[in-house]
Protein backbone atom coordinates (compact mmCIF):
# COMPACT_ATOMS: atom_id res chain seq x y z
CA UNK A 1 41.46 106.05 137.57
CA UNK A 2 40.25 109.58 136.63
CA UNK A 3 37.77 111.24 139.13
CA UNK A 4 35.13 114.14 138.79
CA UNK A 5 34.78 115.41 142.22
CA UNK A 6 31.85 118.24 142.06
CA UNK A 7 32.05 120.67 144.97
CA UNK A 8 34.81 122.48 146.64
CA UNK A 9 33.95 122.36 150.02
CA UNK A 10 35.37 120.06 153.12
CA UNK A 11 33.71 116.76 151.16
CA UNK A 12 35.03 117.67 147.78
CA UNK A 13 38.68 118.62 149.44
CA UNK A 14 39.45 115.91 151.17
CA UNK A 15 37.78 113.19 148.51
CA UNK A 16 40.42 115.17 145.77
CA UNK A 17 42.96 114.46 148.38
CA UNK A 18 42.31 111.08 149.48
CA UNK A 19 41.42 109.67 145.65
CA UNK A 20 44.96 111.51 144.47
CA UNK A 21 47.07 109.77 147.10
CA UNK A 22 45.51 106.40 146.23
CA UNK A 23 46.70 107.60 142.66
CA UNK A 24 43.96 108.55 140.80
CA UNK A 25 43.92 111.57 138.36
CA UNK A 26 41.43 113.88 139.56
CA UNK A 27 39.67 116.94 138.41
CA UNK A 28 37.69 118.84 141.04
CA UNK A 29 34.95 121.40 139.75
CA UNK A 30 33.30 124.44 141.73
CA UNK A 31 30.09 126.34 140.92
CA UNK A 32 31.19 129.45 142.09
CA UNK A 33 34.11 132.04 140.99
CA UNK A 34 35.33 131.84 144.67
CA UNK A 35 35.74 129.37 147.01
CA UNK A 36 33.48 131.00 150.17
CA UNK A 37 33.32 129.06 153.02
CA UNK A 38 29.63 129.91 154.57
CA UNK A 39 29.52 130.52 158.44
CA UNK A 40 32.84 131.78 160.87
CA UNK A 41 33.57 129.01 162.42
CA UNK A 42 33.22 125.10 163.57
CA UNK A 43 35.02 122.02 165.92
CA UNK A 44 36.66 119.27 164.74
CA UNK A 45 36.12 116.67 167.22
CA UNK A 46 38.45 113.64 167.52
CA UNK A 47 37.59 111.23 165.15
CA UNK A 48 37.12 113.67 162.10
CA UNK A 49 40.89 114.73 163.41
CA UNK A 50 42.08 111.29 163.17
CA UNK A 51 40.70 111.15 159.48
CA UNK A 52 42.69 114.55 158.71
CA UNK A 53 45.88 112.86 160.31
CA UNK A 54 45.46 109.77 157.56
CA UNK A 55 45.66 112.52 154.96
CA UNK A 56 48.74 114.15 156.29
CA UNK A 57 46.50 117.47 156.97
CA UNK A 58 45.55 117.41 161.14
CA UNK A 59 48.91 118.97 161.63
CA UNK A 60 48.32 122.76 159.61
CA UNK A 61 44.60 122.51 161.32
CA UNK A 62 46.02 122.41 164.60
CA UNK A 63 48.64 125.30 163.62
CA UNK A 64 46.04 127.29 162.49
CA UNK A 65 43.10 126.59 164.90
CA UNK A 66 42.61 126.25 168.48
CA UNK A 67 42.79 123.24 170.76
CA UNK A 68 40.39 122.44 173.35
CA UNK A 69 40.89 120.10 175.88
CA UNK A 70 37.53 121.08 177.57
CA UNK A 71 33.92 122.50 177.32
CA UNK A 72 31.97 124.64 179.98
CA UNK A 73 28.61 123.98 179.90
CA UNK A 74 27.21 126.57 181.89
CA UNK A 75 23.75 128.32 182.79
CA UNK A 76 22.46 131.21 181.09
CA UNK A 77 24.42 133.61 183.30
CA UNK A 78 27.80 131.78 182.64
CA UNK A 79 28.11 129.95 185.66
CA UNK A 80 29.81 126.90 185.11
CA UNK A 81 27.25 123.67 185.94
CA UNK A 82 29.76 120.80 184.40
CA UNK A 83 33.02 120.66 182.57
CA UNK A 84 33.09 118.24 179.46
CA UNK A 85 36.63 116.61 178.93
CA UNK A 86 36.10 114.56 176.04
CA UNK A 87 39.20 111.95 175.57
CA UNK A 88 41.95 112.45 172.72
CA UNK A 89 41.76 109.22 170.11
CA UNK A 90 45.26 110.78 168.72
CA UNK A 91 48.28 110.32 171.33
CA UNK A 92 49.88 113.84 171.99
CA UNK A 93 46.90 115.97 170.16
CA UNK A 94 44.32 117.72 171.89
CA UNK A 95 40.74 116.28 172.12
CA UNK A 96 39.47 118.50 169.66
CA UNK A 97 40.07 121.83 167.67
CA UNK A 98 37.99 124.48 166.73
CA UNK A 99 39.09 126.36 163.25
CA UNK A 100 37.72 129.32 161.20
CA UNK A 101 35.99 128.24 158.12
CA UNK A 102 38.00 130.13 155.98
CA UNK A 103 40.96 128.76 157.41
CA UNK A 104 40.24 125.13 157.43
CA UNK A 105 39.36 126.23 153.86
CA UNK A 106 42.75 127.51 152.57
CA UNK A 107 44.39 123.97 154.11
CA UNK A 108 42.23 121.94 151.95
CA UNK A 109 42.36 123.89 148.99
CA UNK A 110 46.00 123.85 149.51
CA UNK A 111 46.43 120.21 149.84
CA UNK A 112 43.83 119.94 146.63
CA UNK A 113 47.08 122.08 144.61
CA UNK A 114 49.80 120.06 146.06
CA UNK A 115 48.37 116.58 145.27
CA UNK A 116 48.61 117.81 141.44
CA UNK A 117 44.70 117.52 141.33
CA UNK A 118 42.98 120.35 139.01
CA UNK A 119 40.71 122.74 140.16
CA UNK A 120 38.34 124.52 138.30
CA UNK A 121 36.48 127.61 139.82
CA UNK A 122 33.34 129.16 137.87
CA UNK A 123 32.29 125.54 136.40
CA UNK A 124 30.02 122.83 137.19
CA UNK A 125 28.54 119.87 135.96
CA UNK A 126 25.84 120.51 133.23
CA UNK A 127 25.15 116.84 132.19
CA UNK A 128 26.36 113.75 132.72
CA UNK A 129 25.49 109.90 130.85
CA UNK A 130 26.81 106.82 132.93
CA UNK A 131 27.86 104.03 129.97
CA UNK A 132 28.65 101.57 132.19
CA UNK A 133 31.88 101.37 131.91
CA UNK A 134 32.70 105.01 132.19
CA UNK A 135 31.34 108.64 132.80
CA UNK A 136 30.77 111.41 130.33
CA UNK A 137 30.30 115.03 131.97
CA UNK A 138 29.54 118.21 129.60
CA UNK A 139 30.65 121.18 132.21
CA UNK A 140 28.99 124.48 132.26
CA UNK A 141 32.33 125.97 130.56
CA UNK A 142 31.30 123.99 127.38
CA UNK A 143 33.77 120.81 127.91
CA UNK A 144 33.90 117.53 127.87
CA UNK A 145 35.28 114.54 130.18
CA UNK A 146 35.43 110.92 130.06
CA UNK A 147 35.89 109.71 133.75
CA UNK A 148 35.20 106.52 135.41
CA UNK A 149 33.72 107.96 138.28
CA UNK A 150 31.66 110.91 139.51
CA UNK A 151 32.03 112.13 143.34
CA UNK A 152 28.96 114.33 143.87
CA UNK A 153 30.09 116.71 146.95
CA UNK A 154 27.56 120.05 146.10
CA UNK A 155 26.08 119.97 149.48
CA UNK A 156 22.58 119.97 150.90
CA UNK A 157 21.02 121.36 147.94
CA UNK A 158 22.68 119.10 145.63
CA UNK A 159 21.77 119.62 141.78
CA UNK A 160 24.01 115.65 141.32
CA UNK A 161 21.73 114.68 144.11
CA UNK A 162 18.96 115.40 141.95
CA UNK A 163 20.26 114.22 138.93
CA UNK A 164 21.38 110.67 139.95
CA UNK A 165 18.83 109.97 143.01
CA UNK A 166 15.32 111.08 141.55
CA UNK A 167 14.08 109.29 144.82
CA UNK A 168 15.92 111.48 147.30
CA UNK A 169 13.73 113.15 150.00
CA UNK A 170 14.13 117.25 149.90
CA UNK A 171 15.47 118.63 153.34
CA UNK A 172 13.49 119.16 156.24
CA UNK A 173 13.66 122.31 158.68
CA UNK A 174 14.07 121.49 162.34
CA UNK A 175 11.90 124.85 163.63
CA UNK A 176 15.60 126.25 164.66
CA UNK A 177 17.71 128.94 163.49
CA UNK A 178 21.64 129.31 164.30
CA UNK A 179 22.84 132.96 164.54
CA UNK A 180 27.18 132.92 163.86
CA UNK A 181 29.37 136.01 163.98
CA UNK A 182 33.56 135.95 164.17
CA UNK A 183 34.77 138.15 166.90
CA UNK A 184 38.55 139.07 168.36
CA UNK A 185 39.37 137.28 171.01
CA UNK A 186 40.09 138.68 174.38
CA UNK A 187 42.73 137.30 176.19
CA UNK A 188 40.60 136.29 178.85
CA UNK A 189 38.59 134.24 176.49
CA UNK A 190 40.51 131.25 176.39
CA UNK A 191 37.74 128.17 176.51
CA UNK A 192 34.66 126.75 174.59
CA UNK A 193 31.44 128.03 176.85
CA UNK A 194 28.39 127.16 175.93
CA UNK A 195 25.23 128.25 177.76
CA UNK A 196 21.65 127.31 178.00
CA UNK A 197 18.74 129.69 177.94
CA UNK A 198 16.22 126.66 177.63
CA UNK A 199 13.77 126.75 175.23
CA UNK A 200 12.76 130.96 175.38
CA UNK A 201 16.26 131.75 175.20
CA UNK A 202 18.15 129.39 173.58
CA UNK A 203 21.50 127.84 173.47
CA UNK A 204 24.76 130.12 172.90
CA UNK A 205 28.32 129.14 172.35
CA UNK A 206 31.43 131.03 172.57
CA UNK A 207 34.73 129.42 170.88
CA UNK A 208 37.83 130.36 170.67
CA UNK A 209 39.51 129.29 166.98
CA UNK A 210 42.97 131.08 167.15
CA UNK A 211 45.43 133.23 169.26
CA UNK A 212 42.79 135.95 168.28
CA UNK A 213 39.57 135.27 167.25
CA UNK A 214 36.80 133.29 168.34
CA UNK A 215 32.81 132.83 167.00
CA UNK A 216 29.87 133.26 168.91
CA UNK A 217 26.75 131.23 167.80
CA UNK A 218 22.90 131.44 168.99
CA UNK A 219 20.70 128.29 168.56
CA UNK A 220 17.32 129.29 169.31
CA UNK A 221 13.74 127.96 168.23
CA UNK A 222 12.39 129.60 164.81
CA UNK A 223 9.45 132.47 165.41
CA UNK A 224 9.33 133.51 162.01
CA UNK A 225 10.53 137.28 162.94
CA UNK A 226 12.31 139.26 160.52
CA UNK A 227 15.61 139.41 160.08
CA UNK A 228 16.71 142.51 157.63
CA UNK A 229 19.96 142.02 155.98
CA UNK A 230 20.99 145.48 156.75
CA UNK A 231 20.59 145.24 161.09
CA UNK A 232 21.48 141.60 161.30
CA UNK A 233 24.73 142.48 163.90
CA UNK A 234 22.02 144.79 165.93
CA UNK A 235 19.62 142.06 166.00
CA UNK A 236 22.23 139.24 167.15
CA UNK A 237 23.21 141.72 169.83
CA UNK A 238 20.23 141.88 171.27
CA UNK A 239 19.56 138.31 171.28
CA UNK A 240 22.93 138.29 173.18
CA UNK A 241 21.86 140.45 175.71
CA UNK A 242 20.29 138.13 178.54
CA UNK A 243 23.37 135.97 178.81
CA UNK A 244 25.91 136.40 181.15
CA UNK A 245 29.56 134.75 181.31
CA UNK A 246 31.91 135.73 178.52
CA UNK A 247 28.91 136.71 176.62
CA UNK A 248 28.64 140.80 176.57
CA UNK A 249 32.93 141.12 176.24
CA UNK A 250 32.68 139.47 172.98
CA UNK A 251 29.09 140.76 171.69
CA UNK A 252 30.03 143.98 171.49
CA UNK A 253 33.00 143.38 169.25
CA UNK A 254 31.33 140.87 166.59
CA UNK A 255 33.02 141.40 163.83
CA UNK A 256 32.47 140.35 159.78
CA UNK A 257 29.76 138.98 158.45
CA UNK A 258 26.46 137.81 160.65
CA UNK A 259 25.19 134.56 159.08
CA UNK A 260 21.82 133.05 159.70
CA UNK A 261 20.01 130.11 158.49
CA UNK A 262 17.08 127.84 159.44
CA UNK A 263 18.71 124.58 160.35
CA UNK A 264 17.60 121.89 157.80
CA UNK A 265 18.38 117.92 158.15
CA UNK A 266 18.73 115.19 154.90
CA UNK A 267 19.09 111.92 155.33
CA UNK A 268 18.84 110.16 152.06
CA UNK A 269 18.06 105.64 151.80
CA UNK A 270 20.74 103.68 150.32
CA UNK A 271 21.53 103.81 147.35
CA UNK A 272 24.21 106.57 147.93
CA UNK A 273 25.02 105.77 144.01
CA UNK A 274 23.69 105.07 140.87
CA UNK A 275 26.37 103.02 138.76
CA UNK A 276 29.67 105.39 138.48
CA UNK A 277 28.29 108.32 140.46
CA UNK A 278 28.22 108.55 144.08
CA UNK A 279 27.21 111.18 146.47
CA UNK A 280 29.01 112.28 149.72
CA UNK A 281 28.57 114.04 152.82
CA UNK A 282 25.52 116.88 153.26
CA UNK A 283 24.41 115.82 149.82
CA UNK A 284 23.30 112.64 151.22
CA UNK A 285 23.77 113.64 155.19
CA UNK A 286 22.95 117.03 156.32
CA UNK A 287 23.27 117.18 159.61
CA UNK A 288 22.24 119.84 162.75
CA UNK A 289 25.31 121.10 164.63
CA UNK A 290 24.38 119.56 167.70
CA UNK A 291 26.41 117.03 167.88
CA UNK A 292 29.13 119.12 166.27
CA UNK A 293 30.08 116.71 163.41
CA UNK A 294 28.55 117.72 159.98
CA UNK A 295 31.85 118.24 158.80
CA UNK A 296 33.32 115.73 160.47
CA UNK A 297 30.94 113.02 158.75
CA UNK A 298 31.87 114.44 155.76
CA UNK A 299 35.93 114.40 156.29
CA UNK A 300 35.63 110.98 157.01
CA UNK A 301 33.49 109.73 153.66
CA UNK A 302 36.05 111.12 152.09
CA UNK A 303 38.75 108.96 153.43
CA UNK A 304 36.22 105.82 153.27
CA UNK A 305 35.33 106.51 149.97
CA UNK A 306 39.20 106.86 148.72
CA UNK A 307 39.50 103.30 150.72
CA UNK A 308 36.69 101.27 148.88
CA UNK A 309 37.53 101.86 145.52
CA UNK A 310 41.13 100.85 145.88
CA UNK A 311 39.84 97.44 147.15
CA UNK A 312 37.98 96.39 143.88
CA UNK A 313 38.53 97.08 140.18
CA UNK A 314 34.23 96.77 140.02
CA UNK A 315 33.61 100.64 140.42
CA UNK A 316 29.91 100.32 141.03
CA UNK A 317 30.12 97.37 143.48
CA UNK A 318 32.63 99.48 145.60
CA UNK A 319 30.32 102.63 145.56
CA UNK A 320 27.67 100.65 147.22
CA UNK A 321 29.75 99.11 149.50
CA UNK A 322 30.87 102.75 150.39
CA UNK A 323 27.23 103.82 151.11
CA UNK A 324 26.33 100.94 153.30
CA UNK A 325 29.62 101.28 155.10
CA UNK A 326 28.63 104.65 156.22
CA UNK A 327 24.85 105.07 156.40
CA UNK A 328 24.26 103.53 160.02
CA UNK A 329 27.03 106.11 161.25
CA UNK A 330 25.53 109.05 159.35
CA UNK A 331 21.63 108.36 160.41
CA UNK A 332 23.28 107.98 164.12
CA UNK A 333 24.74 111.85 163.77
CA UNK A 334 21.52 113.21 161.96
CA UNK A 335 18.85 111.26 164.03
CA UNK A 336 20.68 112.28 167.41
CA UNK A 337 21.19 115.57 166.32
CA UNK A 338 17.51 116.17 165.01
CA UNK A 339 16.75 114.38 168.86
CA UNK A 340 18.58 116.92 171.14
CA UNK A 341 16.98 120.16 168.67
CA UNK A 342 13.69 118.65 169.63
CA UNK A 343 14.78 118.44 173.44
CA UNK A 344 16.34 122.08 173.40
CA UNK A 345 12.74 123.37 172.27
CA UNK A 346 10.43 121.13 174.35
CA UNK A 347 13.06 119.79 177.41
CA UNK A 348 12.09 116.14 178.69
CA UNK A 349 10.59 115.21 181.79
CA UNK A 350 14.01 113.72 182.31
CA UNK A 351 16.88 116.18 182.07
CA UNK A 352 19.71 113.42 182.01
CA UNK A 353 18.52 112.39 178.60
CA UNK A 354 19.88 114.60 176.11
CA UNK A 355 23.47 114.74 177.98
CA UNK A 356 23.34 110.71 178.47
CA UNK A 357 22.31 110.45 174.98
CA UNK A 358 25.12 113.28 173.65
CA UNK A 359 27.64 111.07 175.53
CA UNK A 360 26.56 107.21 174.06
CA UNK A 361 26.91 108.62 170.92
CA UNK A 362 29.93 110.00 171.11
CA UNK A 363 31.68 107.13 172.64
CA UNK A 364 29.93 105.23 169.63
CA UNK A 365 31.88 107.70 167.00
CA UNK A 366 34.96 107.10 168.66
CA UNK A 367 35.22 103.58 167.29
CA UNK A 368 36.70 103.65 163.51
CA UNK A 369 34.65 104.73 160.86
């Protein structure tokens, strides 16, 4: 089988990995010159981990990031109101692991080379005409394919999305913003704290990802202010400033880039494909990071997606058995994550909810994907 996999990020990794190891010859195409992950930072939780493992790629993500066994939630001042202590699905591993983009980055791409898949940086898809019984793609570099299937993994602003699914809603924003920044990481600094401002403050996070660094994110409500390129560290400082804990060690010392973004959810109806082409993780899920599995979602598509089309030699039938295998799991992360951003900026009468809801769902992504 011969594969066009469009995107280089986590979704477009792993589906070049998975498809290769179920044999298929597989060319992998990425719009930019470089591979740049965007943002410092994220957690793998356990069942995106156990996907890794099938690949034979949790092991260099565990070398190379940061277990955590635990999570402080804590008030805005850092004192500690509950510890989370999430179960391991993987015997001897921790529950989860928390990895620099860039990192988790060079293990995929890695694993991409190793496989014997190609990679091509600086190219993209300019056309493509489904014949039924295969693909042709002109790329951007002026060549041709023949394939007999098209993986569309070009993220939440898609251009196969558009392409393929005229239908597809266009993102929504959530009215929040996430603030990110790497940082080193002081010794003392040795767990995942996250702290709640409520609604006029917000929500920030501090996570270690190695021996010695860590990222610290704010997740506040969006007021439209300005944020100039040029004073973006002075401005997350200051929104820093009113929390306690481990908060002012690290936010003097953020370090690299400061990335910012309005936080924007997709969830697009089944059909997921249109005859040979399919489309896979934030180009059909985009997801908020409350629940911490964006990613995650996407890891394991690719993995379900390698599965499906080694079960039958019908290439469209399997793609739509691929999106209505995952879509109930994907609308629960979205919808619950688009839930608790709407409880961070207007709290419920009942303050249970958001952590009783945080922990059904979680115990419903345990089960296999």
């Amino acid at each position: 089988m011969r594969v066009l996999v469009v995107g280089a990020g986590p979704a477009g990794c792993t589906a070049a990995v998975a498809l290769a190891a179920q044999g298929a010859e597989v060319v992998l195409v990425e719009a930019e010159a470089e591979i740049r992950p965007s943002g410092p930072g994220l957690v793998l939780q356990s069942a995106p981990m156990r996907a890794l493992d099938s690949l034979g790629l949790l092991e260099p993500c565990i070398e190379h990031g940061y277990a955590h066994e635990e999570i402080d939630l804590c008030d805005s001042r850092g004192v500690v109101r509950t510890t989370l202590t999430p179960p391991s699905l993987l015997q001897g591993r921790p529950a989860s692991i928390a990895i620099s983009r860039g990192t988790l980055s060079e293990v995929l791409v890695g694993a991409v080379a190793t496989t014997g898949a190609e990679l091509r940086l600086g190219t993209t898809v300019t056309t493509l005409a489904d014949r039924g019984d295969r693909v042709e793609v002109r790329l951007s570099d002026g060549t041709a394919r023949t394939v007999d299937v098209v993986v569309g993994a070009d993220g939440l602003h898609s251009r196969t999305r558009t392409s393929v699914l005229h239908e597809a809603p266009a993102p929504r924003a959530t009215g929040q913003v996430i603030w990110r920044a790497p940082a080193p990481r002081p010794p003392e600094v040795t767990r995942y704290s996250m702290l709640d401002g409520g609604p006029e403050l917000g929500k920030v996070g501090v996570v270690p990802v190695s021996e010695t660094a860590l990222y610290v994110w704010l997740l506040e409500s969006e007021r439209g202010a300005e944020r100039p390129q040029e004073r973006l560290a002075e401005v997350f400082r200051e929104r820093l400033r009113p929390f306690g804990g481990p908060v002012p060690l690290v936010g003097e010392s953020l370090g690299g880039e400061v990335d910012v973004r309005s936080l924007q959810s997709l969830l697009v109806p089944l059909p997921w494909s249109r005859g040979r082409v399919v489309l896979i993780g934030d180009a059909v899920h985009t997801t908020t990071p409350q629940v911490a599995y964006g990613v995650g979602m996407a890891i394991e598509d690719s993995v379900v997606l390698a599965e499906v089309l080694t079960e039958d030699d019908d290439v469209p039938a399997a793609l739509l058995r691929f999106g209505e295998r995952r879509f109930d799991r994907c609308r629960l992360v979205v919808d619950t994550s688009v839930q608790l951003g709407r409880w961070e900026q207007h709290p419920p009468g009942d303050p249970s909810l958001p952590g009783r809801l945080t922990g059904q769902v979680l115990a419903e992504l345990a089960r296999p994907a």
